[in-house]
PDB file of N, CA and C in Angstrom:
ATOM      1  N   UNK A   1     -14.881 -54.905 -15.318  1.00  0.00           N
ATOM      2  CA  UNK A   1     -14.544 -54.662 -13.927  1.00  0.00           C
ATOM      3  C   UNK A   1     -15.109 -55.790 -13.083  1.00  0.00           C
ATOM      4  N   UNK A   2     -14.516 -56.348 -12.263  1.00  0.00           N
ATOM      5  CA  UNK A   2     -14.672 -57.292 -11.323  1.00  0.00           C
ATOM      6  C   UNK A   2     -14.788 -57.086 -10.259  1.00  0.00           C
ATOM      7  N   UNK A   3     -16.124 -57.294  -9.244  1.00  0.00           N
ATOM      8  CA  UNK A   3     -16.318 -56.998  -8.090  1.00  0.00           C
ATOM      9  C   UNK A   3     -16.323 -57.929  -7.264  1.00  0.00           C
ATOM     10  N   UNK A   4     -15.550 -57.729  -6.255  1.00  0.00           N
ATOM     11  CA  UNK A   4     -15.562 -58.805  -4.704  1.00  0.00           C
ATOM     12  C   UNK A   4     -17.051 -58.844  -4.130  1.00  0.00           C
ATOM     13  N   UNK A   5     -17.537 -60.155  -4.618  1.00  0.00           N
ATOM     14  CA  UNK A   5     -19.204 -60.379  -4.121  1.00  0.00           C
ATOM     15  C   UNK A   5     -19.431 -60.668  -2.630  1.00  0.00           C
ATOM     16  N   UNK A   6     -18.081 -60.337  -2.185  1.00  0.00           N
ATOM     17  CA  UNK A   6     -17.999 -60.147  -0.510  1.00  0.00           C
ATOM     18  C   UNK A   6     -18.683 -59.015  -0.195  1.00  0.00           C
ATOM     19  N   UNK A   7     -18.542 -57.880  -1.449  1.00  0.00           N
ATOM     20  CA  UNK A   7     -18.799 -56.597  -0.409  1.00  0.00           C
ATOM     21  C   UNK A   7     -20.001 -56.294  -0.731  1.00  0.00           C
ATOM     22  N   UNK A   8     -21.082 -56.936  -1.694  1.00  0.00           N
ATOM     23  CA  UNK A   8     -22.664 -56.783  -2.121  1.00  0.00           C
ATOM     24  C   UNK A   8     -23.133 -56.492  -1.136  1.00  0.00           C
ATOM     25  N   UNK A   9     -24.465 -55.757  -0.801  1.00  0.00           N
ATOM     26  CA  UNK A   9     -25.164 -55.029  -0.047  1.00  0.00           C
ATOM     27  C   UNK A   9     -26.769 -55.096  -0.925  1.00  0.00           C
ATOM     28  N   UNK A  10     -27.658 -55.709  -0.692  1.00  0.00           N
ATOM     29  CA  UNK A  10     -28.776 -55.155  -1.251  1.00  0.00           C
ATOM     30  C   UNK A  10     -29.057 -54.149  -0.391  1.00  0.00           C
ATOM     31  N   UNK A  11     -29.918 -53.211  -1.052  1.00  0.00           N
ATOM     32  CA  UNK A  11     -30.493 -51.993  -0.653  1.00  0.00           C
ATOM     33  C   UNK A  11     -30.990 -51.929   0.191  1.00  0.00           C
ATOM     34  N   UNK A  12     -32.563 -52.725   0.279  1.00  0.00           N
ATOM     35  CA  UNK A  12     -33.361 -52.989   1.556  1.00  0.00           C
ATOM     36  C   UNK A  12     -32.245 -53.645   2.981  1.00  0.00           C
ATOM     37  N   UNK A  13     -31.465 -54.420   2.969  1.00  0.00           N
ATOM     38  CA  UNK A  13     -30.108 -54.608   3.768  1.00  0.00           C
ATOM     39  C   UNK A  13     -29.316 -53.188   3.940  1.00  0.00           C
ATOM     40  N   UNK A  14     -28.721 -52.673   3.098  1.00  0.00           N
ATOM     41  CA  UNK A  14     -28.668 -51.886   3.951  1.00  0.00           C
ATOM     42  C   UNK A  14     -29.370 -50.288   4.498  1.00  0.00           C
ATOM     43  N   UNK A  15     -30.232 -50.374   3.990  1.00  0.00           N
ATOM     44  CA  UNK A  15     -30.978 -49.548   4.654  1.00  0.00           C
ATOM     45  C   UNK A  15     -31.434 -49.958   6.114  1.00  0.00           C
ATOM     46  N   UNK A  16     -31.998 -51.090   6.163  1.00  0.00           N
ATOM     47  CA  UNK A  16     -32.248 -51.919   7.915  1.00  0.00           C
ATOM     48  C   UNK A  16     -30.693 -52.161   8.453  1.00  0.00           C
ATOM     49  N   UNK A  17     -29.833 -52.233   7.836  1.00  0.00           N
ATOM     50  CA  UNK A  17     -28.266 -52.499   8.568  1.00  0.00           C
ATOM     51  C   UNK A  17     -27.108 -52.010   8.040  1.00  0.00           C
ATOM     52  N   UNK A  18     -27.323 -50.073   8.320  1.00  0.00           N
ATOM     53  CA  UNK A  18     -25.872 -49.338   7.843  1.00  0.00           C
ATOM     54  C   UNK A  18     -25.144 -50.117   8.292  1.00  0.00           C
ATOM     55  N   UNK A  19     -25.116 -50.454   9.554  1.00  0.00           N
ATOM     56  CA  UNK A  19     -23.968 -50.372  10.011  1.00  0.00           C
ATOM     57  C   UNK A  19     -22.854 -51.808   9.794  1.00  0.00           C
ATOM     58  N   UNK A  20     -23.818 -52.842   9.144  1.00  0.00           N
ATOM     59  CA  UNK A  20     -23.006 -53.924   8.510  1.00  0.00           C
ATOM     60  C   UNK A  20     -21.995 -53.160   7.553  1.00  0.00           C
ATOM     61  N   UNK A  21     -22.857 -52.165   6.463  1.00  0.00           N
ATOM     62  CA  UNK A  21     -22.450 -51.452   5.540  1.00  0.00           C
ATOM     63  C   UNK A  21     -20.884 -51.051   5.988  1.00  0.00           C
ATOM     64  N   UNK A  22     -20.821 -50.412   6.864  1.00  0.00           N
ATOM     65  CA  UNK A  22     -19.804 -49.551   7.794  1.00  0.00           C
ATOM     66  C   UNK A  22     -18.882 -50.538   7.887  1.00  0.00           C
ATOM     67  N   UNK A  23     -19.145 -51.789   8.499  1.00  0.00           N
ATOM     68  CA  UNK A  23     -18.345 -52.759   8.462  1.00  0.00           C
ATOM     69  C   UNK A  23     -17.720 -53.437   7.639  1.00  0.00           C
ATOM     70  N   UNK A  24     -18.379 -53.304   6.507  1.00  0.00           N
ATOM     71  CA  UNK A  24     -17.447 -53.747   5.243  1.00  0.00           C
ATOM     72  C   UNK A  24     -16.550 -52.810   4.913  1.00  0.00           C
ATOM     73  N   UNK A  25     -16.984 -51.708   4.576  1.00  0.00           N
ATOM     74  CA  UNK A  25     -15.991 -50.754   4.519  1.00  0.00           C
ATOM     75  C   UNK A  25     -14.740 -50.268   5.370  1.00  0.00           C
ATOM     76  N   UNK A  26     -14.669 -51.014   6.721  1.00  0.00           N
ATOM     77  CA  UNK A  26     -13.892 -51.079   7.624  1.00  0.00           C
ATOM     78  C   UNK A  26     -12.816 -51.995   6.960  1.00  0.00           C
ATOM     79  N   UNK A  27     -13.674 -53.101   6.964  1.00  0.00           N
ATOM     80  CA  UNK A  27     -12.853 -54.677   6.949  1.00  0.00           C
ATOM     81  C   UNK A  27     -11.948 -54.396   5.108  1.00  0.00           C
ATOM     82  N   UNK A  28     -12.986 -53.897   4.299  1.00  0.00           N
ATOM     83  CA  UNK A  28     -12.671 -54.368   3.211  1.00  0.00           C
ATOM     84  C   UNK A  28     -12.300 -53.002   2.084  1.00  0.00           C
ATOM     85  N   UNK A  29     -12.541 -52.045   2.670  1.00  0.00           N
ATOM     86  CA  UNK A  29     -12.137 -50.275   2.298  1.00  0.00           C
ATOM     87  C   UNK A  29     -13.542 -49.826   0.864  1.00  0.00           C
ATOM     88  N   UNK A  30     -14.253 -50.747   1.129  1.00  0.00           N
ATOM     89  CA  UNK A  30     -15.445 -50.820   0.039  1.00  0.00           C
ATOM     90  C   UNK A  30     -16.661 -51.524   0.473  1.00  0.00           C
ATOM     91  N   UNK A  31     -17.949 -50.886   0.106  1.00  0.00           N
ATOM     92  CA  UNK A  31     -18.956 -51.511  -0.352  1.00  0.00           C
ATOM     93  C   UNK A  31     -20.109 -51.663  -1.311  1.00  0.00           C
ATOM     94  N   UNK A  32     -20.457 -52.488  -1.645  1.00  0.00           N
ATOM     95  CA  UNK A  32     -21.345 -52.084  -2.979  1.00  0.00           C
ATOM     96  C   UNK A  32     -22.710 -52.111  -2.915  1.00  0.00           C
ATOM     97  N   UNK A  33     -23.334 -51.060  -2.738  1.00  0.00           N
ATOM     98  CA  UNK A  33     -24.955 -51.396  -2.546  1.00  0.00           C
ATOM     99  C   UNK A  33     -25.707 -51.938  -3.750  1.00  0.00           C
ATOM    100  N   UNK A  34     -26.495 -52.858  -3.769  1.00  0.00           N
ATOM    101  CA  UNK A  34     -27.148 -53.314  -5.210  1.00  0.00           C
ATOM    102  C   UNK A  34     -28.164 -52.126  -5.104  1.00  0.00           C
ATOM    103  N   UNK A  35     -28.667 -52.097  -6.047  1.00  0.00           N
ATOM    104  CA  UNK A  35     -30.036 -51.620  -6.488  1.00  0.00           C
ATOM    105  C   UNK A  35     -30.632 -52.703  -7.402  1.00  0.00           C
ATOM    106  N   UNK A  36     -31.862 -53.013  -7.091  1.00  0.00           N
ATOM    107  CA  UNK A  36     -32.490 -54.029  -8.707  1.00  0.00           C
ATOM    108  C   UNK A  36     -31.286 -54.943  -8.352  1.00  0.00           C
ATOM    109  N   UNK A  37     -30.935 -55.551  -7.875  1.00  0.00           N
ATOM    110  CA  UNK A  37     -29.513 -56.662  -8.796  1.00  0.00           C
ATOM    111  C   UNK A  37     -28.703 -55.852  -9.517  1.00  0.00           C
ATOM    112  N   UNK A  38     -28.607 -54.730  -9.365  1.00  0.00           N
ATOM    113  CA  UNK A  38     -27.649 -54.074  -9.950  1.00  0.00           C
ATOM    114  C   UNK A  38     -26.918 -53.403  -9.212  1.00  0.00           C
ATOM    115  N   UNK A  39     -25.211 -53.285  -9.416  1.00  0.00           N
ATOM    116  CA  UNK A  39     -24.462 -52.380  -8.833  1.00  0.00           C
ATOM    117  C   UNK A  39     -24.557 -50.804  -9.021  1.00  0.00           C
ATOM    118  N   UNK A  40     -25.270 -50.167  -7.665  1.00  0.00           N
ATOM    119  CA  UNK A  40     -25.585 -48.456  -8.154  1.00  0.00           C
ATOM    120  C   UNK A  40     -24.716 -48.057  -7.460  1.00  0.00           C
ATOM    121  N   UNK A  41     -24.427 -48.093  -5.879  1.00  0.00           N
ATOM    122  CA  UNK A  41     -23.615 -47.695  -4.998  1.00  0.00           C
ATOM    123  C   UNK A  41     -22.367 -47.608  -4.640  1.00  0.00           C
ATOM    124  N   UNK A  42     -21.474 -46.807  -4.492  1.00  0.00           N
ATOM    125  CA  UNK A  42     -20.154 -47.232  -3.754  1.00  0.00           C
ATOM    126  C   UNK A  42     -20.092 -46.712  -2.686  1.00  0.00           C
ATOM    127  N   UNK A  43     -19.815 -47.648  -1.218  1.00  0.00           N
ATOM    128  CA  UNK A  43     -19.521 -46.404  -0.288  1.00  0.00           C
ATOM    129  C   UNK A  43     -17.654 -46.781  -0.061  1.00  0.00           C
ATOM    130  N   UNK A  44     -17.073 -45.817   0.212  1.00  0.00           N
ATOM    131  CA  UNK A  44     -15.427 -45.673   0.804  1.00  0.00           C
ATOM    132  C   UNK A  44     -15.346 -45.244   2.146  1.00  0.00           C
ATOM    133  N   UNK A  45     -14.465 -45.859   2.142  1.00  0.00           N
ATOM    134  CA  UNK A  45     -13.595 -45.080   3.661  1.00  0.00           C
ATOM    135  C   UNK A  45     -13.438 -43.161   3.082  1.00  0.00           C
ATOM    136  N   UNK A  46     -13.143 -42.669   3.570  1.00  0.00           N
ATOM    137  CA  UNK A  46     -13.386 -41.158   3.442  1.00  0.00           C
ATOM    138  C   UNK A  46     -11.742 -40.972   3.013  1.00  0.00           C
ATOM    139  N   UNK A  47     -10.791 -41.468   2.939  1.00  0.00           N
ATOM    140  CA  UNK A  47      -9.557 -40.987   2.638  1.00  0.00           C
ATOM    141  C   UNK A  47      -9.656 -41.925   0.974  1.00  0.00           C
ATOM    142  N   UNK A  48      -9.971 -42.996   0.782  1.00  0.00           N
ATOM    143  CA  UNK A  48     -10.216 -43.269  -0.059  1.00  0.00           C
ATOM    144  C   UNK A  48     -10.762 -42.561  -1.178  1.00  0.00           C
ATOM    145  N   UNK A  49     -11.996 -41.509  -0.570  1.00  0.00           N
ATOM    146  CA  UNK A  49     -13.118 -40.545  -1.143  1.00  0.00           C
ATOM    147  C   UNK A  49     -11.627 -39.563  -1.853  1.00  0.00           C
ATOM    148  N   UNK A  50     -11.272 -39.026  -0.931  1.00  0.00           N
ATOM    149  CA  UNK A  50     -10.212 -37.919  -1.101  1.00  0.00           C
ATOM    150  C   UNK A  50      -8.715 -38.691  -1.987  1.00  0.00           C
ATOM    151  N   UNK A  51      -8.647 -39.337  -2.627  1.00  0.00           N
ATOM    152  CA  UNK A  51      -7.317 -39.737  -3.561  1.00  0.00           C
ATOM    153  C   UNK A  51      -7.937 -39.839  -4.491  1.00  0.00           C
ATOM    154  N   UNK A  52      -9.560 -40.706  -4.483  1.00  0.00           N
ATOM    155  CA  UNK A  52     -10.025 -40.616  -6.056  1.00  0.00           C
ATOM    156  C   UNK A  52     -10.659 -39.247  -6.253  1.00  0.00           C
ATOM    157  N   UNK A  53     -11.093 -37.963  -5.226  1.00  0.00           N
ATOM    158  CA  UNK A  53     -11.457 -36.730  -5.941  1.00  0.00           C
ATOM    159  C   UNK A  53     -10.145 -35.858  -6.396  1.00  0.00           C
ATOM    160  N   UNK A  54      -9.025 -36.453  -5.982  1.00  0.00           N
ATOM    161  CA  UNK A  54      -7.750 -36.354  -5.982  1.00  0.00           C
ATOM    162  C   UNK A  54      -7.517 -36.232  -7.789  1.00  0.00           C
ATOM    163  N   UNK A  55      -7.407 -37.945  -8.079  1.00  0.00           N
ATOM    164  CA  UNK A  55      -7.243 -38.143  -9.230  1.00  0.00           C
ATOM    165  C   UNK A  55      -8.622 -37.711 -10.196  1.00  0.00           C
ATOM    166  N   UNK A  56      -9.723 -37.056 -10.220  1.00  0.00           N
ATOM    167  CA  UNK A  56     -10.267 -36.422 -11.015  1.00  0.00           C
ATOM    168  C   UNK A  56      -9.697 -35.297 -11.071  1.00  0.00           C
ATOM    169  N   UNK A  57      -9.409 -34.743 -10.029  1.00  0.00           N
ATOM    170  CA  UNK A  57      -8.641 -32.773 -10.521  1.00  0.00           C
ATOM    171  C   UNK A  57      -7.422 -32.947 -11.584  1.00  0.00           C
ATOM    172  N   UNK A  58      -6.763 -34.083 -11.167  1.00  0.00           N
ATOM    173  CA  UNK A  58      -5.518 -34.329 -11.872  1.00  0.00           C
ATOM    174  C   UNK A  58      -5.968 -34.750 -13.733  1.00  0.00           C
ATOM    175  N   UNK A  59      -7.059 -35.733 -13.501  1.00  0.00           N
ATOM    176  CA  UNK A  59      -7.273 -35.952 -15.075  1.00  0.00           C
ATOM    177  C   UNK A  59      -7.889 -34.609 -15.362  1.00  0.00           C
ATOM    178  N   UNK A  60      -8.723 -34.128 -15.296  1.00  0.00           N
ATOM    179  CA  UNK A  60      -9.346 -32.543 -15.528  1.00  0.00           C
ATOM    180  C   UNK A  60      -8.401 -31.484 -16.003  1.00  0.00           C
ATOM    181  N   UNK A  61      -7.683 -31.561 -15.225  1.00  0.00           N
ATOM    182  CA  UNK A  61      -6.160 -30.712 -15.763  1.00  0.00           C
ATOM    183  C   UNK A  61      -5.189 -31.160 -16.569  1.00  0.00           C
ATOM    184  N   UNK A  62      -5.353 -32.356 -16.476  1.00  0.00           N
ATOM    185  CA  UNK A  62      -4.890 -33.021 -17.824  1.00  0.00           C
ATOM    186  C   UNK A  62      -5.419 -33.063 -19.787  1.00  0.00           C
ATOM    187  N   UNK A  63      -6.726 -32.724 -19.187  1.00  0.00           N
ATOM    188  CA  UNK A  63      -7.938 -32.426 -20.371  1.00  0.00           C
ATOM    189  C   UNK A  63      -7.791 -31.118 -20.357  1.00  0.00           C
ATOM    190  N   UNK A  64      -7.856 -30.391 -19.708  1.00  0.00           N
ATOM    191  CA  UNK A  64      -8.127 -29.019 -19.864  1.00  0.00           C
ATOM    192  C   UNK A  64      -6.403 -28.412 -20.564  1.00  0.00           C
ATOM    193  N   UNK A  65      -5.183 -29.281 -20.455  1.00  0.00           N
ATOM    194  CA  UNK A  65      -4.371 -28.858 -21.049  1.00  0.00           C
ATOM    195  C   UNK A  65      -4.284 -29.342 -22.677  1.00  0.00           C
ATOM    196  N   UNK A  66      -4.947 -30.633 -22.596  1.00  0.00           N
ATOM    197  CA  UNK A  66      -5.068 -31.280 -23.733  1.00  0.00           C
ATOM    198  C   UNK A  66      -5.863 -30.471 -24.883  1.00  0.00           C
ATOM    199  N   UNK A  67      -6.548 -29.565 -23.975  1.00  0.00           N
ATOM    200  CA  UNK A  67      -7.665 -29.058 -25.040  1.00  0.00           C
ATOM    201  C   UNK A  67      -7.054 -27.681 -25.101  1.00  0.00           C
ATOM    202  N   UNK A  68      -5.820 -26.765 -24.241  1.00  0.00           N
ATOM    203  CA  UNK A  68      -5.588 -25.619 -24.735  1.00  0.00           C
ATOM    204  C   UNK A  68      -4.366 -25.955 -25.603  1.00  0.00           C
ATOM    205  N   UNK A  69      -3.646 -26.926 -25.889  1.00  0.00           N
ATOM    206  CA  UNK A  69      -2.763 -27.569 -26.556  1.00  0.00           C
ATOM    207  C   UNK A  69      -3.309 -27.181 -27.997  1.00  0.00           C
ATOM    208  N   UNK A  70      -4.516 -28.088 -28.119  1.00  0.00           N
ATOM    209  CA  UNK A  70      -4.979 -28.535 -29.515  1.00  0.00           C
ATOM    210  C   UNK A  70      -5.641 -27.015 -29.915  1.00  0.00           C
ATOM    211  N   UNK A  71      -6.419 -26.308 -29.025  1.00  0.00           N
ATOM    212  CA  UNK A  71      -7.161 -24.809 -29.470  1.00  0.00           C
ATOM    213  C   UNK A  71      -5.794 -23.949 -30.118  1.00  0.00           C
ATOM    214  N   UNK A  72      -4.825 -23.991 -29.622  1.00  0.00           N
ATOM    215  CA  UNK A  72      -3.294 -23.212 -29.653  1.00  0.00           C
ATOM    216  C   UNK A  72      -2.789 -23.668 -31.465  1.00  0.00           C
ATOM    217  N   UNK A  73      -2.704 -25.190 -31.541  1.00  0.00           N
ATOM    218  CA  UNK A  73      -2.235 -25.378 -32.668  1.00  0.00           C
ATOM    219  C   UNK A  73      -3.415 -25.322 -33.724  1.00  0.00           C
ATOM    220  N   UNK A  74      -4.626 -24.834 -33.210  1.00  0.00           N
ATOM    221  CA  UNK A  74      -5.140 -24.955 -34.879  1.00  0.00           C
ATOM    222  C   UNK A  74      -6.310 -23.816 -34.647  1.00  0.00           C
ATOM    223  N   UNK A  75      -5.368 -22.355 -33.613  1.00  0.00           N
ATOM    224  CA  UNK A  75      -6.362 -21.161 -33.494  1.00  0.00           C
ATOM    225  C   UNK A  75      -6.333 -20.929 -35.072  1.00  0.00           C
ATOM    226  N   UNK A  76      -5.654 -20.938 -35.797  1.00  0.00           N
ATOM    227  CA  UNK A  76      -6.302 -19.963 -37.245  1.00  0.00           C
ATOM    228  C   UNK A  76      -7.228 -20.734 -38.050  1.00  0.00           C
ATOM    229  N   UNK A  77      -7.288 -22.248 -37.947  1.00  0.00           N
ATOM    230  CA  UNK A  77      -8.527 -22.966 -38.157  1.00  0.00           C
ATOM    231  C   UNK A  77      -9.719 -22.557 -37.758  1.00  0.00           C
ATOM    232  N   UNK A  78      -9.980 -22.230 -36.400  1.00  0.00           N
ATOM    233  CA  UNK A  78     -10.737 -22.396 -35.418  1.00  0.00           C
ATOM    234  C   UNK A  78     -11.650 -20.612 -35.639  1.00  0.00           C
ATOM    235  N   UNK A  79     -10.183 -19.375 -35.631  1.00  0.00           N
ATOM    236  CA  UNK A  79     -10.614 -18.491 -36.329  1.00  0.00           C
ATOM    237  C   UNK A  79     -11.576 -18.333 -37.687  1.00  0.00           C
ATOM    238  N   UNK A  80     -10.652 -18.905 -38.647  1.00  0.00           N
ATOM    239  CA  UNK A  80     -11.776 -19.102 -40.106  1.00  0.00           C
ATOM    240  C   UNK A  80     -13.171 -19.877 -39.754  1.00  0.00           C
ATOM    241  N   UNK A  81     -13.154 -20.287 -39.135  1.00  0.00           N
ATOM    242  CA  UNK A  81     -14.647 -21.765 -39.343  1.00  0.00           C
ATOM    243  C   UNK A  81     -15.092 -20.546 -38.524  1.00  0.00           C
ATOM    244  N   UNK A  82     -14.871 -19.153 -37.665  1.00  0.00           N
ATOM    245  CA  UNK A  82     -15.675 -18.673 -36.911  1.00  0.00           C
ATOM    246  C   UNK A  82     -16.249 -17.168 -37.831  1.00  0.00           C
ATOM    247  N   UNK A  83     -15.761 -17.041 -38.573  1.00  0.00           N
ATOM    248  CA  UNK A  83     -16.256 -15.822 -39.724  1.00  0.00           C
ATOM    249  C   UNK A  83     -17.208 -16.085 -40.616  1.00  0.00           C
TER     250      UNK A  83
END
């Protein structure tokens, strides 16, 4: 994954300057707070927030069919290994 080193944020930054923070996320719909030199943070625009909690319900229900699929074709397996 490749990150736009436009939108880096060290921590101590933004903790003394949300509101730069705010501003990237304006300008650029992202920002990345470091921690350590490391990427810990994401902040979004809030509609942003809501398409990717969006697309977790959607994969979730995608797994959760995946897995009554597979329980369905191999209940009499699943039965024996349980006796």
């Amino acid at each position: 994954m490749t990150v736009n080193t436009d939108i880096l944020v060290p921590m101590t930054e933004a903790n003394q300057n949300f509101s730069k923070v705010a501003r990237l996320v304006d300008e650029s719909g992202m920002a990345v707070i470091l921690k350590n030199n490391k990427p810990r943070y994401v902040v979004v625009d809030f509609a942003e927030y809501d398409q990717i909690q969006s697309f977790q319900v959607q994969r979730w229900e995608r797994v959760g069919a995946a897995a009554d699929r597979l329980i369905a074709e191999n209940l009499e397996t699943f039965q024996e290994l349980a006796k």
